[in-house]
C-alpha atoms as a PDB file:
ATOM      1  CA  UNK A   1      -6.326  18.521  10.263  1.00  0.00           C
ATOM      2  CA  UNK A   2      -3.719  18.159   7.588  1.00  0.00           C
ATOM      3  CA  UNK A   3      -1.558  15.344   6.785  1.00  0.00           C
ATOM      4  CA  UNK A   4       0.645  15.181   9.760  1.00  0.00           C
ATOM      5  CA  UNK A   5      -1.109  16.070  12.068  1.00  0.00           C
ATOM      6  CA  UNK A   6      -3.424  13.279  11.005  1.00  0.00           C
ATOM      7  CA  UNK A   7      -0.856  11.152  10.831  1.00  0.00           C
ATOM      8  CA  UNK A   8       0.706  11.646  14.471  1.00  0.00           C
ATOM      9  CA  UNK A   9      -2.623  11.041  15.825  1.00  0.00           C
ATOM     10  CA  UNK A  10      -2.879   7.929  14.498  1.00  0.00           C
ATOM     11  CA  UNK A  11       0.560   6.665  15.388  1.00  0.00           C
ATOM     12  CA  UNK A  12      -0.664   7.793  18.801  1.00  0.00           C
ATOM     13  CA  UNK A  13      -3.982   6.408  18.772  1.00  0.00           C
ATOM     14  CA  UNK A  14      -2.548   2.868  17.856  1.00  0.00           C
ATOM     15  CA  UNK A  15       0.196   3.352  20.806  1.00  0.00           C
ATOM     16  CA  UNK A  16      -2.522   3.877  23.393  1.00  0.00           C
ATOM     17  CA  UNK A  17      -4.403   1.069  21.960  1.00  0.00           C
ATOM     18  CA  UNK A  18      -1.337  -1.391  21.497  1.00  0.00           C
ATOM     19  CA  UNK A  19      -1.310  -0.807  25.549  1.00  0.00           C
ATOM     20  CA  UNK A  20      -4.725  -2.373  26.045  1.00  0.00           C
ATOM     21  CA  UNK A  21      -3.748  -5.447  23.383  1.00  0.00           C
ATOM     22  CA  UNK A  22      -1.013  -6.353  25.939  1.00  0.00           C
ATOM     23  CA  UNK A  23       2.094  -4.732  22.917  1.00  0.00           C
ATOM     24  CA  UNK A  24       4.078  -1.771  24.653  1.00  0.00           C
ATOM     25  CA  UNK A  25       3.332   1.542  23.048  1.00  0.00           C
ATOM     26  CA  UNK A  26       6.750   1.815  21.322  1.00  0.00           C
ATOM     27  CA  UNK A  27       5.764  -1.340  19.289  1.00  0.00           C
ATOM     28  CA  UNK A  28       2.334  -0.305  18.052  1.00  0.00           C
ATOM     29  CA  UNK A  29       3.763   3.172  17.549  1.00  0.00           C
ATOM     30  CA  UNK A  30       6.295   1.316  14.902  1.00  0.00           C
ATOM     31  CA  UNK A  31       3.521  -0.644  13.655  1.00  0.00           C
ATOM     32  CA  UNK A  32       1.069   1.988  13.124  1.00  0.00           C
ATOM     33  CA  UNK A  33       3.920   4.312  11.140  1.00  0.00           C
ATOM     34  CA  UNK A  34       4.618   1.483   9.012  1.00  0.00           C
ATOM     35  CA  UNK A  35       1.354   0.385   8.164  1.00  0.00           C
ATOM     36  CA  UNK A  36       0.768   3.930   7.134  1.00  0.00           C
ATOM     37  CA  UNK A  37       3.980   4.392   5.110  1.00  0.00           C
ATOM     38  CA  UNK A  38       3.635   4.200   1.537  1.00  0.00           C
ATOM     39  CA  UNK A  39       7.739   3.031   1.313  1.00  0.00           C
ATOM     40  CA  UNK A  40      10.046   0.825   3.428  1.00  0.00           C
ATOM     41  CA  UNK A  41      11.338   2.746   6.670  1.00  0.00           C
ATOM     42  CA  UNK A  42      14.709   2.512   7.741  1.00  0.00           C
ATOM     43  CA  UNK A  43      15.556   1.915  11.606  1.00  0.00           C
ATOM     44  CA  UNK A  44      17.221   5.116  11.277  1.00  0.00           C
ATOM     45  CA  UNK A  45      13.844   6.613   9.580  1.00  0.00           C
ATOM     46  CA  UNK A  46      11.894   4.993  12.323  1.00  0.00           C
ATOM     47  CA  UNK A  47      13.978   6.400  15.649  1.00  0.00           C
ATOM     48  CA  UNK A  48      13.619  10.190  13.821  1.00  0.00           C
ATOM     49  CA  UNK A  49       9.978   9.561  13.185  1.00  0.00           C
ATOM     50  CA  UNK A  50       9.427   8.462  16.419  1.00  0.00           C
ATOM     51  CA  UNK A  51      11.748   9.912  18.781  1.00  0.00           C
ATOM     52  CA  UNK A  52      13.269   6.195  20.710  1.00  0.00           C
ATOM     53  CA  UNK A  53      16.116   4.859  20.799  1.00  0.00           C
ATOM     54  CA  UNK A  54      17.868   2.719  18.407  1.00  0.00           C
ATOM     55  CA  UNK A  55      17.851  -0.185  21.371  1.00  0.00           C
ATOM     56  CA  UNK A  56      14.128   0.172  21.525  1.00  0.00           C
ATOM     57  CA  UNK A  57      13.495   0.268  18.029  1.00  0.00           C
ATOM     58  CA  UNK A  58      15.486  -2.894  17.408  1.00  0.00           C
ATOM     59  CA  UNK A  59      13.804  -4.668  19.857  1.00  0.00           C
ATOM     60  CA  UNK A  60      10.481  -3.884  18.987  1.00  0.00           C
ATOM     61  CA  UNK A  61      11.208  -4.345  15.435  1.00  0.00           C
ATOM     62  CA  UNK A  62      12.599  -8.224  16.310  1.00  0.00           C
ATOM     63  CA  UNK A  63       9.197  -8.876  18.177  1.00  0.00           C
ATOM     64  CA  UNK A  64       6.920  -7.352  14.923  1.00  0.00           C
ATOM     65  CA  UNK A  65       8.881  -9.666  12.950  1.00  0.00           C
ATOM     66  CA  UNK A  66       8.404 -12.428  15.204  1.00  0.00           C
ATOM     67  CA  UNK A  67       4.906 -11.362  15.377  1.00  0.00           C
ATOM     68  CA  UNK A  68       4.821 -12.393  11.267  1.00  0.00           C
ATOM     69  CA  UNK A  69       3.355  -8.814  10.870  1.00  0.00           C
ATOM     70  CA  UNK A  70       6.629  -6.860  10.042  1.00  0.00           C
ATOM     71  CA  UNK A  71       8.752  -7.405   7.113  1.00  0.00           C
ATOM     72  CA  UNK A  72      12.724  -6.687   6.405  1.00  0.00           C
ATOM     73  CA  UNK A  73      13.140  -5.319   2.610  1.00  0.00           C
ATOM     74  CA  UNK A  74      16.183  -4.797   0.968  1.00  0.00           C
ATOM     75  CA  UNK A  75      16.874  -1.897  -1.926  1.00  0.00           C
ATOM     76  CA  UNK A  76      19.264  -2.538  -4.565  1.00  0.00           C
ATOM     77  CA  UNK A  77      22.412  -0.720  -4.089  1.00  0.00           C
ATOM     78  CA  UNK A  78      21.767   0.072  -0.365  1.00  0.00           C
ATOM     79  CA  UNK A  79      23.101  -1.974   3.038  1.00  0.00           C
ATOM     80  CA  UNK A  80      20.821  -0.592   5.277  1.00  0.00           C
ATOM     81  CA  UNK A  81      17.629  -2.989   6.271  1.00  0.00           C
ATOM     82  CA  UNK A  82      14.332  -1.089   5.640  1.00  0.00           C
ATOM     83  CA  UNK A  83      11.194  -2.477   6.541  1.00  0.00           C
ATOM     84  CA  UNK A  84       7.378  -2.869   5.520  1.00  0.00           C
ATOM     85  CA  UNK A  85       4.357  -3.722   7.683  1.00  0.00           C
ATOM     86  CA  UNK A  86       1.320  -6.073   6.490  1.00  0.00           C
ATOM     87  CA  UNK A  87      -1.148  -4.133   4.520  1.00  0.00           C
ATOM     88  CA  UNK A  88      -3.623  -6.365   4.225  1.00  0.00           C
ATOM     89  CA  UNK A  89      -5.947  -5.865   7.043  1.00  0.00           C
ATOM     90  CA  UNK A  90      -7.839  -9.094   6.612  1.00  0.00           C
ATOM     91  CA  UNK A  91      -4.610 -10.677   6.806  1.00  0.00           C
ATOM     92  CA  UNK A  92      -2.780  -8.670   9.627  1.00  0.00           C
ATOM     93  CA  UNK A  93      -6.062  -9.489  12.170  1.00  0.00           C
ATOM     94  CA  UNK A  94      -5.387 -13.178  10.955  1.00  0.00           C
ATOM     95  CA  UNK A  95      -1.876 -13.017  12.089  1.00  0.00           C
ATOM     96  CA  UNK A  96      -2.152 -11.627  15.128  1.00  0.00           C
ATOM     97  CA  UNK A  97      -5.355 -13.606  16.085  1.00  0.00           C
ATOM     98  CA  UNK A  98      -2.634 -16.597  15.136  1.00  0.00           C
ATOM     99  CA  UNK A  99      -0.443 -15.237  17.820  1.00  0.00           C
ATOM    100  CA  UNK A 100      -2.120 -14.037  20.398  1.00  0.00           C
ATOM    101  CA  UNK A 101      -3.346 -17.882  20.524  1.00  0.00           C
ATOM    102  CA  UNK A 102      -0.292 -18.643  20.559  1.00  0.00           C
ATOM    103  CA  UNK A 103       1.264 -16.375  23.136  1.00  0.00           C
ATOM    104  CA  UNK A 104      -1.590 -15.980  25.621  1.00  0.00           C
ATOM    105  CA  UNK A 105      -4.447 -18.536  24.806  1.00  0.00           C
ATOM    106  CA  UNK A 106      -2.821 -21.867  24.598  1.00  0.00           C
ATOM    107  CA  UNK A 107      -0.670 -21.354  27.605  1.00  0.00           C
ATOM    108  CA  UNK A 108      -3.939 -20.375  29.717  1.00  0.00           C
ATOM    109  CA  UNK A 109      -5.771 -23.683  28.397  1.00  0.00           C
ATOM    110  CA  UNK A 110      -2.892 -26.054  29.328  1.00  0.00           C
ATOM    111  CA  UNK A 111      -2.994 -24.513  32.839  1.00  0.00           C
ATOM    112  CA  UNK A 112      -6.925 -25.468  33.045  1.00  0.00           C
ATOM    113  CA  UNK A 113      -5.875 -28.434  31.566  1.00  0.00           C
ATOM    114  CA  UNK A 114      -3.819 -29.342  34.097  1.00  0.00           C
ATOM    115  CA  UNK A 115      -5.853 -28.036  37.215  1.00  0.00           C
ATOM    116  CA  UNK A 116      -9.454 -29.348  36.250  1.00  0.00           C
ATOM    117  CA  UNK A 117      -7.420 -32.414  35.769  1.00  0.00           C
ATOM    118  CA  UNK A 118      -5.914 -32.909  39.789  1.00  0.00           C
ATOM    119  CA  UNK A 119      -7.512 -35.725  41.670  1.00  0.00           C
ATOM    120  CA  UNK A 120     -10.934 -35.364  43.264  1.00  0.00           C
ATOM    121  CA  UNK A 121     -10.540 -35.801  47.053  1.00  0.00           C
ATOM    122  CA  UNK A 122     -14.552 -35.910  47.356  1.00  0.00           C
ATOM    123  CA  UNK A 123     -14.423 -32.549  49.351  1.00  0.00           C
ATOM    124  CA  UNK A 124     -17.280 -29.600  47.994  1.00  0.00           C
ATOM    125  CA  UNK A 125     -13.942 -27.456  47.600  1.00  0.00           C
ATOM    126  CA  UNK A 126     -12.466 -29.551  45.208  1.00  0.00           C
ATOM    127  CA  UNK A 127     -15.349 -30.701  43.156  1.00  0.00           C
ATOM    128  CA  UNK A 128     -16.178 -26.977  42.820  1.00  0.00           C
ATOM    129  CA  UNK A 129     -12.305 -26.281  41.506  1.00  0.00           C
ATOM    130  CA  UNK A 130     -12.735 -28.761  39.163  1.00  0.00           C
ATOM    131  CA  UNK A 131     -16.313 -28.090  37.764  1.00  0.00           C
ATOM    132  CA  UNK A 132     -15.288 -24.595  37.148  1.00  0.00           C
ATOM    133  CA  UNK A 133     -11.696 -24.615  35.843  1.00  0.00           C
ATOM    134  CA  UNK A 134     -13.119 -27.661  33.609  1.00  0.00           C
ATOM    135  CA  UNK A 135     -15.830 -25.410  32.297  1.00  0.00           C
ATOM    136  CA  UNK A 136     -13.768 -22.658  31.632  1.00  0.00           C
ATOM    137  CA  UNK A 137     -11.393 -24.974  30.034  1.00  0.00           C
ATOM    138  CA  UNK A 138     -14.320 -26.240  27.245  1.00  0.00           C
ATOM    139  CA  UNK A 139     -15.161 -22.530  27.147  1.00  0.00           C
ATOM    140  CA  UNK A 140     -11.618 -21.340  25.974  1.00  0.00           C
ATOM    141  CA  UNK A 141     -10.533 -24.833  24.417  1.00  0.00           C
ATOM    142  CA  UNK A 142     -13.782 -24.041  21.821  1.00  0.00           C
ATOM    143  CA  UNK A 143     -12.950 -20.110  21.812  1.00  0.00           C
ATOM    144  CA  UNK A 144      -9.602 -20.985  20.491  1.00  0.00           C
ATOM    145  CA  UNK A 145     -10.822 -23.766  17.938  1.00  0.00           C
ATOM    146  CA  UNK A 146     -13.814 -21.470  16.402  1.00  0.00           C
ATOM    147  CA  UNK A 147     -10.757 -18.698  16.221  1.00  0.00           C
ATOM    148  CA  UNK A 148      -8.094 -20.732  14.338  1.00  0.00           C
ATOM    149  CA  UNK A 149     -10.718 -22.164  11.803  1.00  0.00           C
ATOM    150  CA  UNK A 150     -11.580 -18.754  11.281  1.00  0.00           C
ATOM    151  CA  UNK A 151      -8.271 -17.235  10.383  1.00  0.00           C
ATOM    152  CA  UNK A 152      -7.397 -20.114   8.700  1.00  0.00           C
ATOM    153  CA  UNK A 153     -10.101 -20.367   6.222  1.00  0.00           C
ATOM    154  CA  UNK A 154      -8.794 -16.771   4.396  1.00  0.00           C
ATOM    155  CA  UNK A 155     -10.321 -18.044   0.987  1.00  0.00           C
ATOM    156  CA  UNK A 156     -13.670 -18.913   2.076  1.00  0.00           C
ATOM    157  CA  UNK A 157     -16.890 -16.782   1.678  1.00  0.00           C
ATOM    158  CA  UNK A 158     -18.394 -16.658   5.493  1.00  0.00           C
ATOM    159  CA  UNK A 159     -14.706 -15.939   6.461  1.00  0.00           C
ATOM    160  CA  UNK A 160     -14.561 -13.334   4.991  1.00  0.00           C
ATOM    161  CA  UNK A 161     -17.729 -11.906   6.335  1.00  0.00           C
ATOM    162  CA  UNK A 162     -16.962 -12.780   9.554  1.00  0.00           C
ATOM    163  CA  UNK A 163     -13.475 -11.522   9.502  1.00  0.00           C
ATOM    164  CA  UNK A 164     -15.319  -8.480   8.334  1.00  0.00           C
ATOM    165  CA  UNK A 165     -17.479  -8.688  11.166  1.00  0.00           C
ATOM    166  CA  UNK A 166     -14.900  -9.313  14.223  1.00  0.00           C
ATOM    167  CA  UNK A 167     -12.318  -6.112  12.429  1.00  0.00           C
END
């Protein structure tokens, strides 16, 4: 497999797998040719590379950026925006760990929050509703804790080896 080749299979690769992180595929395509892209990437660069649109590319560019994972760069002497993806990989897993707490974790542990929390009417139904959402609630309330100390603690030892670990 040469270079290319190589390289479109990973752009695809990540695509497919962007799918099963909840991203669309356009997205993690972008990602994936950044990450891999030894320069900054134009839009324009990007839409050739990849064959979409400039509408989906600008979207999907926005949402890498609000991700924290994306950069804009600027070159001297040049208006167009280019842009750079995260290389660090320690640090890219941090940041989306960071948002996918944000975006999918919290909201799901306020809405145990709230329904372990309704009154108890004494009925087997209701205890039962409670008991479990309340468990699941400690379950994912911890989850999300153990997570955030984690990929906040970049600098410490057994941090690092478990960031290690979880990549």
């Amino acid at each position: 497999m040469n270079y290319k080749e190589a390289k479109e299979k990973f752009i695809s690769t990540w695509g497919s797998l962007g799918t099963l992180w909840g991203i669309n595929k356009a997205m993690a395509q972008i990602h994936a040719l950044l990450w891999v892209s030894p320069e900054p990437l134009s839009m324009e660069d990007i839409m050739e590379e990849l064959q979409i649109s400039r509408g989906n590319t600008s979207m999907n560019l926005r949402q890498l950026m609000d991700w924290g994972i994306v950069f804009k760069e600027s070159k001297p002497g040049e208006r167009k925006e280019y842009f750079v993806s995260e290389k660090d990989v320690q640090e890219l897993a941090r940041q989306v760990a960071k948002e996918r707490s944000r975006r999918e974790i919290k909201p799901v542990i306020k809405t145990l929050r709230e329904v372990s929390a309704i009154e108890n009417d004494g009925s087997k139904k209701t205890k039962e509703l409670i008991k479990q959402t309340k468990a699941l609630y400690d379950l994912a309330s911890n989850a999300d804790i153990m997570m955030n100390k984690i990929v906040n603690q970049e600098s410490n030892w057994i941090t690092k080896t478990l960031m290690k670990l979880i990549n």
